[in-house]
C-alpha atoms as a PDB file:
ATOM      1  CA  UNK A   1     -30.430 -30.468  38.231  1.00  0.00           C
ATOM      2  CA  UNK A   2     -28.979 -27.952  35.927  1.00  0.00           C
ATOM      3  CA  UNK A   3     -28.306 -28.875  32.378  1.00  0.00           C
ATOM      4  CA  UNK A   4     -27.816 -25.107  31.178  1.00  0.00           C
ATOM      5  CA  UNK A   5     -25.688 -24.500  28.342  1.00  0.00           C
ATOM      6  CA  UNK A   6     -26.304 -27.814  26.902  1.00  0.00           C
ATOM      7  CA  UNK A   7     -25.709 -27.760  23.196  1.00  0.00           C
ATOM      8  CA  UNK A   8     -28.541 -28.106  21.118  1.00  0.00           C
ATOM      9  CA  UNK A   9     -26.848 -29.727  18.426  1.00  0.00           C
ATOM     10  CA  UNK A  10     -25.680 -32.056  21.246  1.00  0.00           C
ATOM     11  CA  UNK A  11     -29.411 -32.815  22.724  1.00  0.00           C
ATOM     12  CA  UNK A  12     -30.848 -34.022  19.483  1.00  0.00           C
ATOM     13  CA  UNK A  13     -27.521 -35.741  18.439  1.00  0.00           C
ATOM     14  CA  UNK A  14     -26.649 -33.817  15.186  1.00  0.00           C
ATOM     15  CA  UNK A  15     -30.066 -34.086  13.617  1.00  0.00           C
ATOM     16  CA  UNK A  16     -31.450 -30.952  11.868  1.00  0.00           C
ATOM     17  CA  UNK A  17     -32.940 -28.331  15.154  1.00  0.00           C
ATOM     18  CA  UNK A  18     -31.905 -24.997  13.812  1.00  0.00           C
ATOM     19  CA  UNK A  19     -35.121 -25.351  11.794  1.00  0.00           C
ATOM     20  CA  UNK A  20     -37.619 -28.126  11.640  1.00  0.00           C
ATOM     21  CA  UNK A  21     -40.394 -27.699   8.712  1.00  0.00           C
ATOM     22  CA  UNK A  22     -39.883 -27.406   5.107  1.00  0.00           C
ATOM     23  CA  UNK A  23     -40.890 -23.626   5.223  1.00  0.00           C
ATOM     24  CA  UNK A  24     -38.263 -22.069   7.783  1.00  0.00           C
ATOM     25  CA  UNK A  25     -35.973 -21.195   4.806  1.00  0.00           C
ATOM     26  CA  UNK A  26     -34.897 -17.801   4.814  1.00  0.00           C
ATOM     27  CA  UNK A  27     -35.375 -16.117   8.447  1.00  0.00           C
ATOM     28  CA  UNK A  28     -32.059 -15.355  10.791  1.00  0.00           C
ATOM     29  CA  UNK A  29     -31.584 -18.636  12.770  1.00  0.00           C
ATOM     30  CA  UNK A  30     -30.265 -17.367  16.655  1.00  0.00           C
ATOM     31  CA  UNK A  31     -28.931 -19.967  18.485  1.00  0.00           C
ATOM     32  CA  UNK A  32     -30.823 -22.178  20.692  1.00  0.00           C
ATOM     33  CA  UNK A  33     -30.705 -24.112  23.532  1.00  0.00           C
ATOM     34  CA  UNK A  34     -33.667 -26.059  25.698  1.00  0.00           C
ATOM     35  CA  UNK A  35     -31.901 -25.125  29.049  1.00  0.00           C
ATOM     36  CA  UNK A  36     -32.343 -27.173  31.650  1.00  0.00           C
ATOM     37  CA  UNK A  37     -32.807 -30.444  28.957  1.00  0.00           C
ATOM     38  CA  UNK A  38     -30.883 -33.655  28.058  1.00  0.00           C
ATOM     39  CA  UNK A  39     -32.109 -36.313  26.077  1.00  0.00           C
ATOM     40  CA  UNK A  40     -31.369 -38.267  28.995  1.00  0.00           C
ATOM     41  CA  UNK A  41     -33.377 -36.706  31.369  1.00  0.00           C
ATOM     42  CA  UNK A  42     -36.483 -36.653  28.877  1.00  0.00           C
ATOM     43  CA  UNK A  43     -35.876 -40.212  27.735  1.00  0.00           C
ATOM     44  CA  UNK A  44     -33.033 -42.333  29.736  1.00  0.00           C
ATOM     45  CA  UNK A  45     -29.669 -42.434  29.124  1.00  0.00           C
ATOM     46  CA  UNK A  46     -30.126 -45.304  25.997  1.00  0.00           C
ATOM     47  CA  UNK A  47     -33.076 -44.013  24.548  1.00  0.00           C
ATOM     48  CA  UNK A  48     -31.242 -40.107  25.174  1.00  0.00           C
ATOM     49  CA  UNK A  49     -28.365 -41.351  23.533  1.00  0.00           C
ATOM     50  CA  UNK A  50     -30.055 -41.772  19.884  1.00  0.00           C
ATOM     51  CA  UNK A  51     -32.797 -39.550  20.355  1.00  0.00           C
ATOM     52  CA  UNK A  52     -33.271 -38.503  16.853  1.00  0.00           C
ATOM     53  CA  UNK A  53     -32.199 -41.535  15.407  1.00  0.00           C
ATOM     54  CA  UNK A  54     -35.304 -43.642  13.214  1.00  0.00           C
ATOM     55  CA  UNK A  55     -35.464 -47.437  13.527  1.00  0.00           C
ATOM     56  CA  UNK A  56     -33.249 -49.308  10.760  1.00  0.00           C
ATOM     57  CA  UNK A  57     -34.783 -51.583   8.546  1.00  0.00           C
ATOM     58  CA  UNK A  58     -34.028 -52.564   5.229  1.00  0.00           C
ATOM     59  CA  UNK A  59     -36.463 -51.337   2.460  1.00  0.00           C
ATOM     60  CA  UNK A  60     -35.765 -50.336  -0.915  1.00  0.00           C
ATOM     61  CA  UNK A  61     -37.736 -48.066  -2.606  1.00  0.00           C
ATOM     62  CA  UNK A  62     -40.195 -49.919  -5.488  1.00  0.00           C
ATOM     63  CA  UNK A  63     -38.848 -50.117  -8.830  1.00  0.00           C
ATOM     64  CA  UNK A  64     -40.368 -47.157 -10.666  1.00  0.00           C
ATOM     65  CA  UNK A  65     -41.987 -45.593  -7.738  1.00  0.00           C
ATOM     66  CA  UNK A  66     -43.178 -42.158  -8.450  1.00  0.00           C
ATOM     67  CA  UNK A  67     -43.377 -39.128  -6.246  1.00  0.00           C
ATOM     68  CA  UNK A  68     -46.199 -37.169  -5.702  1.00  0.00           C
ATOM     69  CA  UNK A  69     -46.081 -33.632  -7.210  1.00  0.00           C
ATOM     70  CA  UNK A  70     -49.508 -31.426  -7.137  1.00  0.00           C
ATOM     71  CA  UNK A  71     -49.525 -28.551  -9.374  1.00  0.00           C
ATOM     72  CA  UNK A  72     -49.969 -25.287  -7.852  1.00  0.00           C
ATOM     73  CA  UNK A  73     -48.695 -23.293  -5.058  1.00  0.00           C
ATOM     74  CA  UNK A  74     -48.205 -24.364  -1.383  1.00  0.00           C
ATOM     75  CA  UNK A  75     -50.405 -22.430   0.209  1.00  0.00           C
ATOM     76  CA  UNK A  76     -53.522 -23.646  -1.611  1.00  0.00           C
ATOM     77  CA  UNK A  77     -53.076 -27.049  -0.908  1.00  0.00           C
ATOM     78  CA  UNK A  78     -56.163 -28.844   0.833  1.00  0.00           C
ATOM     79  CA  UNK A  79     -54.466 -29.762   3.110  1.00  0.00           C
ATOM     80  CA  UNK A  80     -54.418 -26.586   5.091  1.00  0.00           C
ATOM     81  CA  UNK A  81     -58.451 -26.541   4.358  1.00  0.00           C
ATOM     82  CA  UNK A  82     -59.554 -29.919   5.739  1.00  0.00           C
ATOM     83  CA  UNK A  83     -61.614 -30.206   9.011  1.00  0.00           C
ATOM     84  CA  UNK A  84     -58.721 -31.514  11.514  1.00  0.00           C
ATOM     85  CA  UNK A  85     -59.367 -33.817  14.634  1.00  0.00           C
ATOM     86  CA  UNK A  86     -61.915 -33.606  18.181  1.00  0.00           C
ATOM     87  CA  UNK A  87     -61.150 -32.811  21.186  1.00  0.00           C
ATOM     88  CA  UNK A  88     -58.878 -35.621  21.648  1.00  0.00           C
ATOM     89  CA  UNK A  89     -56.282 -35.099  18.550  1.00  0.00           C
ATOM     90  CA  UNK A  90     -52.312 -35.093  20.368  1.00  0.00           C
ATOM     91  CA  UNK A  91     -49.930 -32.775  18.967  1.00  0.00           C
ATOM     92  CA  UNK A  92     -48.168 -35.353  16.907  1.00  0.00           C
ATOM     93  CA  UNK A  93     -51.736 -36.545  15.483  1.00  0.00           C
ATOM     94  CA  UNK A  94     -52.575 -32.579  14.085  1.00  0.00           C
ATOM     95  CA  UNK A  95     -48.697 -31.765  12.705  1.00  0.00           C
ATOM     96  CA  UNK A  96     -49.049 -35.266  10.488  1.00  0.00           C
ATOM     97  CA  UNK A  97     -52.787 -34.200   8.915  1.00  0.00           C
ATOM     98  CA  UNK A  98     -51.716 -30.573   8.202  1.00  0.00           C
ATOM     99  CA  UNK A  99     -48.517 -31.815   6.735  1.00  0.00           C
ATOM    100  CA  UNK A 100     -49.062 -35.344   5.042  1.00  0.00           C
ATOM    101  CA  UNK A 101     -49.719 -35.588   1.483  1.00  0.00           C
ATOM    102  CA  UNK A 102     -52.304 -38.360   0.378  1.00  0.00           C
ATOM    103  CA  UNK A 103     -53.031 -39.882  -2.903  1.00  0.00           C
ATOM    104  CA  UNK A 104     -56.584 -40.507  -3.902  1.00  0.00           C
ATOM    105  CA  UNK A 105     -57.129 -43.386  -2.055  1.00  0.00           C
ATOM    106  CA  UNK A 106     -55.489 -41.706   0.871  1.00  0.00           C
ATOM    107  CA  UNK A 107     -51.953 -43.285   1.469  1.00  0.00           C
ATOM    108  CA  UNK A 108     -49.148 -41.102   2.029  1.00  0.00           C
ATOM    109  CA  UNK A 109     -47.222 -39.748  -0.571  1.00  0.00           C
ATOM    110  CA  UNK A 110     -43.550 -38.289  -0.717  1.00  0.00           C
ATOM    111  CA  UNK A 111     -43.892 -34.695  -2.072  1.00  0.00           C
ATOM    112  CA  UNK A 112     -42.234 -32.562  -4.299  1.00  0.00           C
ATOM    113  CA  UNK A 113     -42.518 -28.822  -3.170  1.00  0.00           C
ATOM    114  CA  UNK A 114     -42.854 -26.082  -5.576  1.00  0.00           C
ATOM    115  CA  UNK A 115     -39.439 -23.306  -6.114  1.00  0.00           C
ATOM    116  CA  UNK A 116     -39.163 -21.291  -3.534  1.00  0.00           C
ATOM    117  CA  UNK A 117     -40.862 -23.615  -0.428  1.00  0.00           C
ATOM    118  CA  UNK A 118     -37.191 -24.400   0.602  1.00  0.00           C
ATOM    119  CA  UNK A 119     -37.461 -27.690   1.626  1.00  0.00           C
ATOM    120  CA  UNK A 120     -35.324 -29.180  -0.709  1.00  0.00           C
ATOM    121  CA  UNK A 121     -35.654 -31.541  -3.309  1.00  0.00           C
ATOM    122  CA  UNK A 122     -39.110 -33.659  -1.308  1.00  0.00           C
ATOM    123  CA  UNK A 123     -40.561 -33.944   1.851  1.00  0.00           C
ATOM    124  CA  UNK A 124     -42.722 -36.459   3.339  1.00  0.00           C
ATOM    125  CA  UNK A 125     -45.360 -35.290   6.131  1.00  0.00           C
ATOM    126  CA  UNK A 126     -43.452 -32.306   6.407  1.00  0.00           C
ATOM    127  CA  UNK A 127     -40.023 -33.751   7.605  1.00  0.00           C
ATOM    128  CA  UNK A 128     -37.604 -32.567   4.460  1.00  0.00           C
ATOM    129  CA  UNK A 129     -34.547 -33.720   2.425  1.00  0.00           C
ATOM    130  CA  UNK A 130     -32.744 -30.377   3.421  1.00  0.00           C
ATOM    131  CA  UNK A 131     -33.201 -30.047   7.154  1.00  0.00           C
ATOM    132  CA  UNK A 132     -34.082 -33.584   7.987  1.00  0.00           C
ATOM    133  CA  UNK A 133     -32.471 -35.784   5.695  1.00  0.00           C
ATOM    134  CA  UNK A 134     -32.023 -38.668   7.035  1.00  0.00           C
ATOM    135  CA  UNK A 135     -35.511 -38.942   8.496  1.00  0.00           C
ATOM    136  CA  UNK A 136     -36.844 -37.757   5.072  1.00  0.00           C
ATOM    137  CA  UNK A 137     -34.848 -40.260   3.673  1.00  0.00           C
ATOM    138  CA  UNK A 138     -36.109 -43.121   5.938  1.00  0.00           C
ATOM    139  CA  UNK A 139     -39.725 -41.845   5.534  1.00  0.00           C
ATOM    140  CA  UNK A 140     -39.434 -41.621   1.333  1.00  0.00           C
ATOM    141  CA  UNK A 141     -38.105 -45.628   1.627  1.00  0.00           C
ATOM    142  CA  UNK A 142     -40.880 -46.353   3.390  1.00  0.00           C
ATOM    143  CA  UNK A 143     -43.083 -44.997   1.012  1.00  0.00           C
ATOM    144  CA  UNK A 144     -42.079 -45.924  -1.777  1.00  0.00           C
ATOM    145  CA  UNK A 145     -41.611 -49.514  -0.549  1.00  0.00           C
ATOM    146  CA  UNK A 146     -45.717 -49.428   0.231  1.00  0.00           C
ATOM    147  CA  UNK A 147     -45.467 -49.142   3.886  1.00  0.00           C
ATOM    148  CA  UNK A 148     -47.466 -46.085   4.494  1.00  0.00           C
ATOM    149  CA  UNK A 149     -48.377 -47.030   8.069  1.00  0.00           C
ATOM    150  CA  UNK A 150     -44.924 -47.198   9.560  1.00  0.00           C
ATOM    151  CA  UNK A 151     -44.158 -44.137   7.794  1.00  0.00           C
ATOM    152  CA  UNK A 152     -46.883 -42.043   9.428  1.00  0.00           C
ATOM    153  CA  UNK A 153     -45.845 -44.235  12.931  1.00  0.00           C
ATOM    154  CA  UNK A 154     -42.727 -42.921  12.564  1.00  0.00           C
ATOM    155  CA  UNK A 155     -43.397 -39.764  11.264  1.00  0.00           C
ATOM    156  CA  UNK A 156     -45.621 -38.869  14.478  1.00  0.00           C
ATOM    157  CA  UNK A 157     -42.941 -40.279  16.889  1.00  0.00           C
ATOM    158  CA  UNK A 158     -40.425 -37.957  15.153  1.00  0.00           C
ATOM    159  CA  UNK A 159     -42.610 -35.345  15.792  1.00  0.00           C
ATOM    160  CA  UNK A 160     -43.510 -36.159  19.509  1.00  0.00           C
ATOM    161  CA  UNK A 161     -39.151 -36.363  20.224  1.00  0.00           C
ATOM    162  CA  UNK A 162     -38.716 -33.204  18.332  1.00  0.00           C
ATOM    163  CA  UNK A 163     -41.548 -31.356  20.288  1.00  0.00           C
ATOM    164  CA  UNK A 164     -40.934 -32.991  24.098  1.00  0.00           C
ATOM    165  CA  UNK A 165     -38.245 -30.924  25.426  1.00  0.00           C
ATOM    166  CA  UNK A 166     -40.625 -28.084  25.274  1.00  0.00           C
ATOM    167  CA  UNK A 167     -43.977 -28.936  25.493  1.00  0.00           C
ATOM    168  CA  UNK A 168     -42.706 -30.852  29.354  1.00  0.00           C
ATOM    169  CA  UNK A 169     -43.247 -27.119  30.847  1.00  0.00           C
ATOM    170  CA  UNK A 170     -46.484 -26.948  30.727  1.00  0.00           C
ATOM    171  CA  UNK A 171     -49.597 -28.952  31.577  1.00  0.00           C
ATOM    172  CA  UNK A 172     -52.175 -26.946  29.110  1.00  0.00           C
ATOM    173  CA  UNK A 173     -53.171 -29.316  26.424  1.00  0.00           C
ATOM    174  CA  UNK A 174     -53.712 -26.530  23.993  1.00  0.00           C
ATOM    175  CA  UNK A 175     -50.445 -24.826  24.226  1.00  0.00           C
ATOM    176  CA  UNK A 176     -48.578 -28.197  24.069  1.00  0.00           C
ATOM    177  CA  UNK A 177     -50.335 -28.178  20.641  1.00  0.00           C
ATOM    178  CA  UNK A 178     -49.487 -24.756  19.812  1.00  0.00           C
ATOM    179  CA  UNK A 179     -45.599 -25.545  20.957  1.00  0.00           C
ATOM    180  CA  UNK A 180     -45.237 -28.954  19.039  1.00  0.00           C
ATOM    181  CA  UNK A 181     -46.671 -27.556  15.814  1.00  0.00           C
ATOM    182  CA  UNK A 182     -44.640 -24.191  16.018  1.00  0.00           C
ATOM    183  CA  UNK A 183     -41.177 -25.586  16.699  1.00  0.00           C
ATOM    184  CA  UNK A 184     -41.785 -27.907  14.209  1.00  0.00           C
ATOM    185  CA  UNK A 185     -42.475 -25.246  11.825  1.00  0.00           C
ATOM    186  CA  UNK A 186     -40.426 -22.845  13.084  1.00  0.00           C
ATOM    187  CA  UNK A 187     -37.974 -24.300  15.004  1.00  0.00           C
ATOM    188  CA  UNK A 188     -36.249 -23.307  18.194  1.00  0.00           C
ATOM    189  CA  UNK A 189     -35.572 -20.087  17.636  1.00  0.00           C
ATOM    190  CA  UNK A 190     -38.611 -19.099  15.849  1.00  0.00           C
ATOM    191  CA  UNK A 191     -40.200 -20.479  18.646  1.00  0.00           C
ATOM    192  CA  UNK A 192     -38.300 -18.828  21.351  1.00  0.00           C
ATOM    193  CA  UNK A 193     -39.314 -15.335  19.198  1.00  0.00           C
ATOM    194  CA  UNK A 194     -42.689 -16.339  19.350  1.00  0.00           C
ATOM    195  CA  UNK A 195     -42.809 -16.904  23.048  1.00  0.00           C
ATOM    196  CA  UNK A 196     -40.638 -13.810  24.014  1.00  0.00           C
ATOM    197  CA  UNK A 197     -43.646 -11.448  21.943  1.00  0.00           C
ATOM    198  CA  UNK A 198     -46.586 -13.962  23.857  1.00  0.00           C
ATOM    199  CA  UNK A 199     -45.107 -12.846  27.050  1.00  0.00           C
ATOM    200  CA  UNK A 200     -43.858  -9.673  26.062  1.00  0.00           C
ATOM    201  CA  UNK A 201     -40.411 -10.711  27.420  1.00  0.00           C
ATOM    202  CA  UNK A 202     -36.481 -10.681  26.201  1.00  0.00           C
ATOM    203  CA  UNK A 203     -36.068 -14.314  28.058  1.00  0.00           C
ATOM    204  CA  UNK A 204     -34.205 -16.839  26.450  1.00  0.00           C
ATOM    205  CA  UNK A 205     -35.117 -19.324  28.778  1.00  0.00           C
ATOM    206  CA  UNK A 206     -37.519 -21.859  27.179  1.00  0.00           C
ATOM    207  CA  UNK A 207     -38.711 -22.950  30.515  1.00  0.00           C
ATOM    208  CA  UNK A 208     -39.060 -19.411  31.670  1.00  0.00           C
ATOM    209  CA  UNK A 209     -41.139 -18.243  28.708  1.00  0.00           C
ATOM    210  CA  UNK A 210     -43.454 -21.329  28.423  1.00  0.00           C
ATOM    211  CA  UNK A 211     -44.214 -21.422  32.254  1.00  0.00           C
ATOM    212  CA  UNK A 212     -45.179 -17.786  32.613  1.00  0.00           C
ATOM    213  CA  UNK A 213     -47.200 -17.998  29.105  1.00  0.00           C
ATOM    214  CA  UNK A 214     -48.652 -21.320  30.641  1.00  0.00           C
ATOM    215  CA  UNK A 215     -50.019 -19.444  33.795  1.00  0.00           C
ATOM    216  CA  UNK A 216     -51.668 -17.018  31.995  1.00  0.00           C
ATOM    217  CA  UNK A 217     -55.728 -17.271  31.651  1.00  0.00           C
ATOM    218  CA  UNK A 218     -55.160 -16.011  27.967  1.00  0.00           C
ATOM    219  CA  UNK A 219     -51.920 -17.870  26.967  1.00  0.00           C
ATOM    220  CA  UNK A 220     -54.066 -19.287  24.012  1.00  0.00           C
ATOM    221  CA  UNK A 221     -54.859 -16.007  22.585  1.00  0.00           C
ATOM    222  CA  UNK A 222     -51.460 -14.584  23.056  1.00  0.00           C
ATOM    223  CA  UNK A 223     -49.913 -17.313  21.565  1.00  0.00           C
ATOM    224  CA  UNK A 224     -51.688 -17.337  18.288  1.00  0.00           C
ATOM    225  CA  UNK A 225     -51.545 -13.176  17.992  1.00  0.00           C
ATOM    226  CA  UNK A 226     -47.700 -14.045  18.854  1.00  0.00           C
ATOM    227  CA  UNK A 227     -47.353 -16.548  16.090  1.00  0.00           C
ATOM    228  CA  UNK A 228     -48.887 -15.040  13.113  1.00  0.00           C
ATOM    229  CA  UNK A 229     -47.109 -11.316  13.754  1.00  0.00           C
ATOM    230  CA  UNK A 230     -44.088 -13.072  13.982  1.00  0.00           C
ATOM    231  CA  UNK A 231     -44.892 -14.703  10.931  1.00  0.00           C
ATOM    232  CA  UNK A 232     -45.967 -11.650   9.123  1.00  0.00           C
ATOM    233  CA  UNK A 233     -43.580  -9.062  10.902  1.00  0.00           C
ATOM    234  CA  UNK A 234     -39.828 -10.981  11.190  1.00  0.00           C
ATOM    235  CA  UNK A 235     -40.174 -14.000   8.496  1.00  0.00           C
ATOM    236  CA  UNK A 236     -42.249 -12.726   5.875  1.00  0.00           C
ATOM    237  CA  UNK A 237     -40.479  -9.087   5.726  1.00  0.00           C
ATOM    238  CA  UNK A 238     -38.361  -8.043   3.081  1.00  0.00           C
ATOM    239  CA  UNK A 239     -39.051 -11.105   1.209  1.00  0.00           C
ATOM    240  CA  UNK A 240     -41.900 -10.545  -1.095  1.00  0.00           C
ATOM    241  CA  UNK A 241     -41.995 -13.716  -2.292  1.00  0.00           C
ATOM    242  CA  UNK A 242     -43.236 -15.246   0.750  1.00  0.00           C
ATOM    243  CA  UNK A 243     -46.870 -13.431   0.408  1.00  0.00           C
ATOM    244  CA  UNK A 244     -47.983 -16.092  -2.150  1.00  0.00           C
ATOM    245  CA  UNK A 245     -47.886 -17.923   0.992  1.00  0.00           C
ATOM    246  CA  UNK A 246     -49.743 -16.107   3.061  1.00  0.00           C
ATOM    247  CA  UNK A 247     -53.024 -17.473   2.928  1.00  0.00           C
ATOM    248  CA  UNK A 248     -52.309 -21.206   3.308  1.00  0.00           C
ATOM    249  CA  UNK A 249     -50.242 -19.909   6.604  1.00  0.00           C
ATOM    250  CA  UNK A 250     -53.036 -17.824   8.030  1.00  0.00           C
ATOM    251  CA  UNK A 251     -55.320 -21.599   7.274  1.00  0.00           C
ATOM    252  CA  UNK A 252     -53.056 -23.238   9.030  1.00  0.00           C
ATOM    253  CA  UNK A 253     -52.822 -20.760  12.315  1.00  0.00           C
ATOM    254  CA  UNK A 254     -56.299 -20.713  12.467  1.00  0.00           C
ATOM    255  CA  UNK A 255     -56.793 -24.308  12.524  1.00  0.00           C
ATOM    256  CA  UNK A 256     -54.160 -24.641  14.811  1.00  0.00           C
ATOM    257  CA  UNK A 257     -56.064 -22.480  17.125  1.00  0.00           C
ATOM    258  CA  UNK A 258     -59.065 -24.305  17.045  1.00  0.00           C
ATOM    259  CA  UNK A 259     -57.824 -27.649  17.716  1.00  0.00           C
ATOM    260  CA  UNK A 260     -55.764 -26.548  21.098  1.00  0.00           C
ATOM    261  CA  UNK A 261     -59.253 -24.894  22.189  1.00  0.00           C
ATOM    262  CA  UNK A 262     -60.764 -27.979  21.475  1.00  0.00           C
ATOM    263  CA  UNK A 263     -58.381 -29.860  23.867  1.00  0.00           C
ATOM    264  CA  UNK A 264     -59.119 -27.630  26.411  1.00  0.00           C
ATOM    265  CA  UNK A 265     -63.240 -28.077  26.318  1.00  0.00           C
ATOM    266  CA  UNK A 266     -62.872 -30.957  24.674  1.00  0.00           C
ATOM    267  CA  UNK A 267     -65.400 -30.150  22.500  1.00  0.00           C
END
């Protein structure tokens, strides 16, 4: 079947895909398009047909609810610093624990980011009030209302839908892993530059680029080298106010890393 030239606005139904992750803010966004993709051919034509849409359900935020705001900059958060998962942690599972903000006793919070993260005005688990807003939206309701566990249900789901028409080209645990958190972060087209330097290719082809990464013996090391000179070389330059987050990045590439080698031993 060929789906080529499929809108990507189209595939995920209007919802944010440009970018998807509080800190793709200031990079040049190319177009993008998962050729070869519907929603309907990932999901069936119903579920295809909302693909991006979260479940409805009435829930006001408590009164006086507070958000969660910790001092400090982004990038020394613990949460880029915490041991994350075995050999069995999913893509979806790894994206929530680098991203989710906990209170003390461990229940997700909605998060204010500091000037200059991007994100807009709060995020929760990493999906944000200015490129996902109504998922942020639904997520901060849930919150608020005290149902944490739906929130990080739904939260994960989001991030399995948003990472699927990708990570289906390849069979390699790891660099499922690798995809789902870096089009999350990055989104499509950061994702498509990060594949085009892993292969050292100009394809646009998402399929193209992730099968003949996905064949190589050392697609997990080329990947990662791809990911953080990307990072460094076309997202951080000319912008010197990115550096201050540097080091929280180069935590969370690392531990990225590790857990899609630990999906391949299993360790």
């Amino acid at each position: 079947m060929d789906f080529s030239g499929v809108p990507v606005a189209e595939i995920f139904n209007g919802s944010v895909v440009a970018r998807s992750q509080a800190m793709d803010r200031e990079q040049p966004e190319e177009s993008s398009e998962p050729g070869g993709i519907t929603p309907q051919s990932l999901f069936g034509a119903e579920r295809g047909a909302d693909l991006f849409s979260m479940p409805r359900q009435s829930t006001a935020p408590a009164p006086g609810a507070a958000q969660s705001s910790v001092p400090g900059e982004y990038p020394d958060m613990g949460i880029y610093d915490a041991p994350i998962g075995g050999g069995s942690m999913k893509p979806e599972d790894f994206i929530f624990e680098s991203e989710a903000r906990r209170d003390g006793k461990g229940r997700l919070q909605v998060y204010t980011p500091p000037s200059g993260d991007g994100g807009g005005s709060f995020e929760v688990a990493g999906i944000t009030a200015r490129f996902q807003p109504k998922e942020a939206a639904r997520l901060k309701a849930l919150v608020e209302s005290g149902q944490t566990d739906q929130a990080e249900a739904e939260a994960k789901d989001f991030y399995r839908r948003r990472s699927a028409p990708f990570t289906r080209f390849t069979d390699n645990a790891g660099l499922q892993l690798q995809l789902a958190d870096t089009v999350h972060h990055r989104g499509e087209g950061g994702l498509r530059r990060v594949l085009q330097r892993a292969t050292g290719s100009e394809a646009k082809d998402y399929g193209e680029l992730i099968g003949t990464l996905g064949s190589d013996p050392a697609a997990l090391d080329k990947f990662n080298s791809a990911r953080q000179d990307y990072e460094w070389e076309e997202v951080e330059r000319g912008h010197a106010s990115r550096k201050k987050f540097r080091s929280g990045l180069q935590n969370r590439f690392n531990k990225a890393d590790a857990a899609a080698r630990r999906l391949i031993t299993g360790e």
